[in-house]
PDB file of N, CA and C in Angstrom:
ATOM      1  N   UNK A   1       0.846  -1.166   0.000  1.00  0.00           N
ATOM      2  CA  UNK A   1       0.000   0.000   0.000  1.00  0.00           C
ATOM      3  C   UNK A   1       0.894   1.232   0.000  1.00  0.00           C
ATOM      4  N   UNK A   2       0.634   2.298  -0.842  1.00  0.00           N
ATOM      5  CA  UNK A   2       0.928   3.974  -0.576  1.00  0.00           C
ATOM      6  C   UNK A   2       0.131   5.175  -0.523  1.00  0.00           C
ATOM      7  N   UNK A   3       0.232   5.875  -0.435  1.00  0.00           N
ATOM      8  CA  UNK A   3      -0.279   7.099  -0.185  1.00  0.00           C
ATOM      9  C   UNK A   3      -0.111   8.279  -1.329  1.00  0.00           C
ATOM     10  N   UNK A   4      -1.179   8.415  -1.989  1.00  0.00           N
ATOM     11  CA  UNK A   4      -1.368   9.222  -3.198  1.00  0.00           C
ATOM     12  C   UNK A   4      -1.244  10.707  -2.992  1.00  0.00           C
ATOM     13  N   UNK A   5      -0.452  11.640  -2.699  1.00  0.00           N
ATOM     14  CA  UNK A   5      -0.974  12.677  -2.427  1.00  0.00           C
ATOM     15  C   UNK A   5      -1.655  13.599  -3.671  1.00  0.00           C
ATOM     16  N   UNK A   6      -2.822  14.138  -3.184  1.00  0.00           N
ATOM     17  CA  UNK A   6      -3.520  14.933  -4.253  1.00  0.00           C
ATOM     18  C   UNK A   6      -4.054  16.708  -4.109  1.00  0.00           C
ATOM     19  N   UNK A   7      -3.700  17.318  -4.924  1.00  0.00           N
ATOM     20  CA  UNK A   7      -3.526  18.394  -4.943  1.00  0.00           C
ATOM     21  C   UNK A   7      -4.507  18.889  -6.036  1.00  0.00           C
ATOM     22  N   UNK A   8      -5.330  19.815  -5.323  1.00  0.00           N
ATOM     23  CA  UNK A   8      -6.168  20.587  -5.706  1.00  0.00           C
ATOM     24  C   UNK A   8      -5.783  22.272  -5.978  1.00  0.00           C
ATOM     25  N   UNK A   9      -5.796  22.934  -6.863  1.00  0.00           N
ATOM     26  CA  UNK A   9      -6.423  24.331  -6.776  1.00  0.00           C
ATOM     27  C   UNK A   9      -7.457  24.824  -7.683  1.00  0.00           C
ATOM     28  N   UNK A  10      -8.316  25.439  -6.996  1.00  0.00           N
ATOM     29  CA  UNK A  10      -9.341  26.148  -7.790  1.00  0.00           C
ATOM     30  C   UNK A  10     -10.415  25.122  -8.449  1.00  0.00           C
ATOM     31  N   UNK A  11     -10.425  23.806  -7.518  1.00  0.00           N
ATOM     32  CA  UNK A  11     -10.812  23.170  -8.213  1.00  0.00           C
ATOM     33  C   UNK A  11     -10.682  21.742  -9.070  1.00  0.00           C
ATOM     34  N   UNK A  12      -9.902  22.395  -9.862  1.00  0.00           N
ATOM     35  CA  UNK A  12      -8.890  21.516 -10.394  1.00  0.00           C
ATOM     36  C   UNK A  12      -7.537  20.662 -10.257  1.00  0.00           C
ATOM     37  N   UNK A  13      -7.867  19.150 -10.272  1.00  0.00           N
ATOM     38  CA  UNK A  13      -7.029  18.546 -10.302  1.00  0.00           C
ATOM     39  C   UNK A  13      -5.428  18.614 -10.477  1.00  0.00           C
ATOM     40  N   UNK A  14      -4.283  19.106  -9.995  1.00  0.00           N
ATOM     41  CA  UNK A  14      -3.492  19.699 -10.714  1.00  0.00           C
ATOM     42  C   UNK A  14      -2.163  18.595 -10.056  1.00  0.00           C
ATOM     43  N   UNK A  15      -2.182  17.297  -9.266  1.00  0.00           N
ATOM     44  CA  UNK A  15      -1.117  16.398  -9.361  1.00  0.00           C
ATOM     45  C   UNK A  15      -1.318  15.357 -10.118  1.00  0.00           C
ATOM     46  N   UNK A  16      -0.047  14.219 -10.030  1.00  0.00           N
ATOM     47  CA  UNK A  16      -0.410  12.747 -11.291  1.00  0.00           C
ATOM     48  C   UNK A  16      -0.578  11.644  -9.860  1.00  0.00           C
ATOM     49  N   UNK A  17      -0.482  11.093 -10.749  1.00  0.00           N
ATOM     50  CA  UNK A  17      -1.067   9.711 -10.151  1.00  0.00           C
ATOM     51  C   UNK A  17       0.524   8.578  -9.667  1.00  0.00           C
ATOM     52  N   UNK A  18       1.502   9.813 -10.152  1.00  0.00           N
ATOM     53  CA  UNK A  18       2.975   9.044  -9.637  1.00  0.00           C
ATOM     54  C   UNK A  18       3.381   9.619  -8.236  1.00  0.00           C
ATOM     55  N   UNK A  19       2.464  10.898  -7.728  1.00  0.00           N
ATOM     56  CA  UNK A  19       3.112  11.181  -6.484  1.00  0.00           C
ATOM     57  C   UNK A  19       2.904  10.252  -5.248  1.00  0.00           C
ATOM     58  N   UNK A  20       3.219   9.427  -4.785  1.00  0.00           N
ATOM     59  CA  UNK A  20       3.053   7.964  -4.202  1.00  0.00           C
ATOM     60  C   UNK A  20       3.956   8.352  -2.783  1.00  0.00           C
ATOM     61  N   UNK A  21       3.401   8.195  -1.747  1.00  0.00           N
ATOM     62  CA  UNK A  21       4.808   8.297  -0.266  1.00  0.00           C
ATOM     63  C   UNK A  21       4.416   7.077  -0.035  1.00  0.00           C
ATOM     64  N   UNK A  22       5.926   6.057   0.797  1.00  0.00           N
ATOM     65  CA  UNK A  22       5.729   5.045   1.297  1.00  0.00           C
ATOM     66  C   UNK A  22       4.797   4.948   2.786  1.00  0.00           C
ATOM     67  N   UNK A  23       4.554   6.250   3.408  1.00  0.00           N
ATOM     68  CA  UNK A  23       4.152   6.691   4.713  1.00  0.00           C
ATOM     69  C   UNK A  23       3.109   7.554   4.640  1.00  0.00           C
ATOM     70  N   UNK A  24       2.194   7.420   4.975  1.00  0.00           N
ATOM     71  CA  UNK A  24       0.869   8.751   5.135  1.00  0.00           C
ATOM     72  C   UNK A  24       1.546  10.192   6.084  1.00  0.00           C
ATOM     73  N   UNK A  25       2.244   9.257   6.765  1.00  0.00           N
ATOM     74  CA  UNK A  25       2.794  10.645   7.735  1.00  0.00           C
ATOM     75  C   UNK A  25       3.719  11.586   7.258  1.00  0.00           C
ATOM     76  N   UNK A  26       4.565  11.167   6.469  1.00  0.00           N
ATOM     77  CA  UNK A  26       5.425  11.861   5.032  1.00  0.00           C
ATOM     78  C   UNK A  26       5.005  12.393   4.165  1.00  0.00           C
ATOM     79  N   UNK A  27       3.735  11.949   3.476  1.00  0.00           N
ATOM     80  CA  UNK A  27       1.999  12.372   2.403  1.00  0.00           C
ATOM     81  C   UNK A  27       1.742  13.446   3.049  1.00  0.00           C
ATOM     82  N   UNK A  28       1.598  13.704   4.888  1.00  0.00           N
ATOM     83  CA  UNK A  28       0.490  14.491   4.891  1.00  0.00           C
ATOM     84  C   UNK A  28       1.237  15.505   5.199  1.00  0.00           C
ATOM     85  N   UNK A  29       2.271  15.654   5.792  1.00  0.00           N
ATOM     86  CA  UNK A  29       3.573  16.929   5.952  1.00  0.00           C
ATOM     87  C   UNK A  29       3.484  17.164   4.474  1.00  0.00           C
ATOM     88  N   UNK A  30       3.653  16.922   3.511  1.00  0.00           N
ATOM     89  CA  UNK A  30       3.785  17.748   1.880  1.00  0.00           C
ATOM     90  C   UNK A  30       2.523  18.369   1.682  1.00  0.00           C
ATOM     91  N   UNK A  31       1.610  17.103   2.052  1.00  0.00           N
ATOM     92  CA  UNK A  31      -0.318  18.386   2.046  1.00  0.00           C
ATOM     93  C   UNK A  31       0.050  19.317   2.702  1.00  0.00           C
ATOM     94  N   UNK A  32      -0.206  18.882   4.644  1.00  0.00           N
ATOM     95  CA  UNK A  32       0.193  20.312   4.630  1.00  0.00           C
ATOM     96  C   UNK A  32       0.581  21.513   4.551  1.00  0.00           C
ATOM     97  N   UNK A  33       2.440  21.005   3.613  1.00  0.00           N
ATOM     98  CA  UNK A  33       2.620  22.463   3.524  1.00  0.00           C
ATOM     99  C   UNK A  33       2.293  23.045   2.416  1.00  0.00           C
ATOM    100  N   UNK A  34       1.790  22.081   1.457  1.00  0.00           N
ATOM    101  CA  UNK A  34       1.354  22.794   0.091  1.00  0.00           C
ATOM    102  C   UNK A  34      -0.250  23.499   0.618  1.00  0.00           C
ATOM    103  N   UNK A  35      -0.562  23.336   1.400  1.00  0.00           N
ATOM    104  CA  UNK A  35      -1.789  24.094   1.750  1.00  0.00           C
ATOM    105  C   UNK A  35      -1.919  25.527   2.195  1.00  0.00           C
ATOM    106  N   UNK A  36      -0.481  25.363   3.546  1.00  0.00           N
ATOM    107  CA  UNK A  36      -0.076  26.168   4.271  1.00  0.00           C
ATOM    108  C   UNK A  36       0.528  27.542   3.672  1.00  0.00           C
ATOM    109  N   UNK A  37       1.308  26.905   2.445  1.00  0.00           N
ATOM    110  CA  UNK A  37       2.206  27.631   1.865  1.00  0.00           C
ATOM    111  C   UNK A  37       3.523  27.656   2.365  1.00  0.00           C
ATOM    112  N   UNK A  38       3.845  26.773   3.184  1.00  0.00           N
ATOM    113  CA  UNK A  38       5.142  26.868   3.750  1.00  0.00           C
ATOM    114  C   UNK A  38       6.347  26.669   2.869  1.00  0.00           C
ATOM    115  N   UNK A  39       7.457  27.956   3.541  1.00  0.00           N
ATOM    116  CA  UNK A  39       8.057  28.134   2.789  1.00  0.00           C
ATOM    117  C   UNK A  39       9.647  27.061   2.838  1.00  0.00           C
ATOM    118  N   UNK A  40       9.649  26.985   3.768  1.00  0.00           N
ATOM    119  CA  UNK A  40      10.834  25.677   4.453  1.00  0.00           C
ATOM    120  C   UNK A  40      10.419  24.862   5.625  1.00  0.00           C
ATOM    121  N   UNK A  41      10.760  24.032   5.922  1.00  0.00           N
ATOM    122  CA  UNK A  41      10.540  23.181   7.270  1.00  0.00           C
ATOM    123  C   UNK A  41      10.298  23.750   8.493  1.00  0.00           C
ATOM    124  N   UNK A  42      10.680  25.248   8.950  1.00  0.00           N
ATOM    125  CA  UNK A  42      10.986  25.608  10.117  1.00  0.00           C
ATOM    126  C   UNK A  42       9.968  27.224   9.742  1.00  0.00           C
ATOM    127  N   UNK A  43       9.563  27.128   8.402  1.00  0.00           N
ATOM    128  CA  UNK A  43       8.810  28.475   8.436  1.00  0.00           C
ATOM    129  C   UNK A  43       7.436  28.373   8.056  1.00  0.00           C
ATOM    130  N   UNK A  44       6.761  28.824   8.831  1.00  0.00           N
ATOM    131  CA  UNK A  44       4.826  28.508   8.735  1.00  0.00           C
ATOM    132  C   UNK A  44       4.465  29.778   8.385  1.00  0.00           C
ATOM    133  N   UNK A  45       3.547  29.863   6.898  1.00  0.00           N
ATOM    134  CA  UNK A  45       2.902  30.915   6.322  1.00  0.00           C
ATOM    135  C   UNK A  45       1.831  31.495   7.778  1.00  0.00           C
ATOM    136  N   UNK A  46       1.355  32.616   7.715  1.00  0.00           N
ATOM    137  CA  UNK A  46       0.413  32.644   8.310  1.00  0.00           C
ATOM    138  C   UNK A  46      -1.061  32.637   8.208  1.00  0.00           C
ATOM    139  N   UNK A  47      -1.130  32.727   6.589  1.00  0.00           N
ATOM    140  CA  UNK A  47      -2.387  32.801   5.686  1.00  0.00           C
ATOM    141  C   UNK A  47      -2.127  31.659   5.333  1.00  0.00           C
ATOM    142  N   UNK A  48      -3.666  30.849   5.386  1.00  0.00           N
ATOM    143  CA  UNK A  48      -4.032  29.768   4.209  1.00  0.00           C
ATOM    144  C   UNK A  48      -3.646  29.960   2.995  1.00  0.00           C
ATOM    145  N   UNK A  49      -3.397  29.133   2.137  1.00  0.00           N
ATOM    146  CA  UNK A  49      -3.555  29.406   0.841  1.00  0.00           C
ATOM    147  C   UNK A  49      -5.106  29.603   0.307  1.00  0.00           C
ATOM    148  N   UNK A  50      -5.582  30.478  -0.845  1.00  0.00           N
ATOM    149  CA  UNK A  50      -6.517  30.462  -0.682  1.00  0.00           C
ATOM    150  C   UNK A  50      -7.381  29.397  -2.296  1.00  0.00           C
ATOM    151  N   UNK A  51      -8.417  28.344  -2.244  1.00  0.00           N
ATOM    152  CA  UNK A  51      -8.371  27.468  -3.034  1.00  0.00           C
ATOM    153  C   UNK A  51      -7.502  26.463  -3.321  1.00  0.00           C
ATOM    154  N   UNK A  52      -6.384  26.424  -2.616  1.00  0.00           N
ATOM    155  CA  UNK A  52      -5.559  24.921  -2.804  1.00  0.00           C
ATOM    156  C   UNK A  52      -5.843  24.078  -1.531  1.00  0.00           C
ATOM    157  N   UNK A  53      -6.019  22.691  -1.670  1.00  0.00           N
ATOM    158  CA  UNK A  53      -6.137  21.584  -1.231  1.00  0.00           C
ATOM    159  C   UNK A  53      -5.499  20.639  -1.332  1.00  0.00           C
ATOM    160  N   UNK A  54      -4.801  20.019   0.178  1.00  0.00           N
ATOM    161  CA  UNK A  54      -3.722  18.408  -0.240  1.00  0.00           C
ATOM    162  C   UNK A  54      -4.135  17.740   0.305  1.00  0.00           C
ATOM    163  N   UNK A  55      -4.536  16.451   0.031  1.00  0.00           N
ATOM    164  CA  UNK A  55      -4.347  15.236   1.377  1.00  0.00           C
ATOM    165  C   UNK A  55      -4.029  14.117   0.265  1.00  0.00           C
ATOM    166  N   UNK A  56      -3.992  12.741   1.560  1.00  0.00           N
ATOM    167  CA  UNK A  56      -3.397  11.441   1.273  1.00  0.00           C
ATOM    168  C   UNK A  56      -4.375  10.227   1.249  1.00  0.00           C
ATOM    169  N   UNK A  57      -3.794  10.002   0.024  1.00  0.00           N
ATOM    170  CA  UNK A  57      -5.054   8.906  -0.311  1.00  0.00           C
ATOM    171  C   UNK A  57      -4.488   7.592  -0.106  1.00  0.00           C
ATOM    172  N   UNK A  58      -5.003   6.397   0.504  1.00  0.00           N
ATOM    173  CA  UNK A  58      -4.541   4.845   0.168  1.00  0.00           C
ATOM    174  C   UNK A  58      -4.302   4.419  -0.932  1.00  0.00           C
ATOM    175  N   UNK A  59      -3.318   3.886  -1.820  1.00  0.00           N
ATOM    176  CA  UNK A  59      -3.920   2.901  -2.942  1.00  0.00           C
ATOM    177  C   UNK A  59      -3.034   1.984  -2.934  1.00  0.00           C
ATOM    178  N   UNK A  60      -3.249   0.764  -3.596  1.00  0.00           N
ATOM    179  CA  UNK A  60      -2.732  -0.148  -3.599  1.00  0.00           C
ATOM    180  C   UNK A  60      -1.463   0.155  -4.836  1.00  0.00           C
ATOM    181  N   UNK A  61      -0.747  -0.642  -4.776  1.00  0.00           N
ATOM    182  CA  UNK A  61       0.407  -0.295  -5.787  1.00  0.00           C
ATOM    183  C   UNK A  61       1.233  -1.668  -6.013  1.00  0.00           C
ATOM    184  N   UNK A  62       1.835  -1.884  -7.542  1.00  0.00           N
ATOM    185  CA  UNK A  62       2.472  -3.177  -7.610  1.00  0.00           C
ATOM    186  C   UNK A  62       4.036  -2.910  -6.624  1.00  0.00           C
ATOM    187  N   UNK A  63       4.603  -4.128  -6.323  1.00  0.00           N
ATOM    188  CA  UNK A  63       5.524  -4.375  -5.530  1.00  0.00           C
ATOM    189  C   UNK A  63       6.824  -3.367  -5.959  1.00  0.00           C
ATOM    190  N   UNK A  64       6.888  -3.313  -7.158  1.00  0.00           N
ATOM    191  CA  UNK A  64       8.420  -2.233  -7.237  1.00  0.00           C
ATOM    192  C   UNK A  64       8.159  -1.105  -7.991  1.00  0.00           C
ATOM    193  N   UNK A  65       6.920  -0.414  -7.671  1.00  0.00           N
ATOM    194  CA  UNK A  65       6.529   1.015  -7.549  1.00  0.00           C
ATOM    195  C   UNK A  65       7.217   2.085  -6.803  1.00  0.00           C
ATOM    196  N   UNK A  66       7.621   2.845  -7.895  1.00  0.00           N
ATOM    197  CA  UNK A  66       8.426   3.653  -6.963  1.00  0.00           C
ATOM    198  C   UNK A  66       8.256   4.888  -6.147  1.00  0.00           C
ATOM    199  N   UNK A  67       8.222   5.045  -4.785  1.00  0.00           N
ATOM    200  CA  UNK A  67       7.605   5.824  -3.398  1.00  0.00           C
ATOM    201  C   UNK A  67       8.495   6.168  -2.910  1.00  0.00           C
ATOM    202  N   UNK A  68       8.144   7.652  -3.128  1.00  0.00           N
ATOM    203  CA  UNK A  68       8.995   8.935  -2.266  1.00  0.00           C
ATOM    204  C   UNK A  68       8.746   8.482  -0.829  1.00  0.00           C
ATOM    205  N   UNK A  69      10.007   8.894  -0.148  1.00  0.00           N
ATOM    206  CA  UNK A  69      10.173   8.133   1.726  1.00  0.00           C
ATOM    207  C   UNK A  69       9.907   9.760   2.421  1.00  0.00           C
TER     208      UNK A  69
END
């Protein structure tokens, strides 16, 4: 199993179907900060972004699929 992360703005669909993490907890730190807008690890926007959306989806995947750690 991996974790699809998917990215929304405005609506629209705007990641592929290769962004894959081996970890949801790794998936959802990249949502978040693509949401957040964060600009590095240690710096938190203070505004939402406004219309973009990330989260982490389950999917199944063949055995030597390759997943960002």
């Amino acid at each position: 199993m991996a974790f699809l992360l998917v990215v929304m703005v405005d609506g629209e669909l705007v990641s592929t179907n290769d962004m894959l993490f081996e970890d949801v907890y790794r998936c959802n730190q990249f949502a978040k900060a693509i949401e957040r807008g964060e600009s590095g690890p240690d710096k938190q926007s203070y505004i939402w972004q406004k219309d973009i959306s990330a989260y982490c989806l389950p999917k199944m995947v063949r055995e030597n699929t390759f997943l960002f750690k």
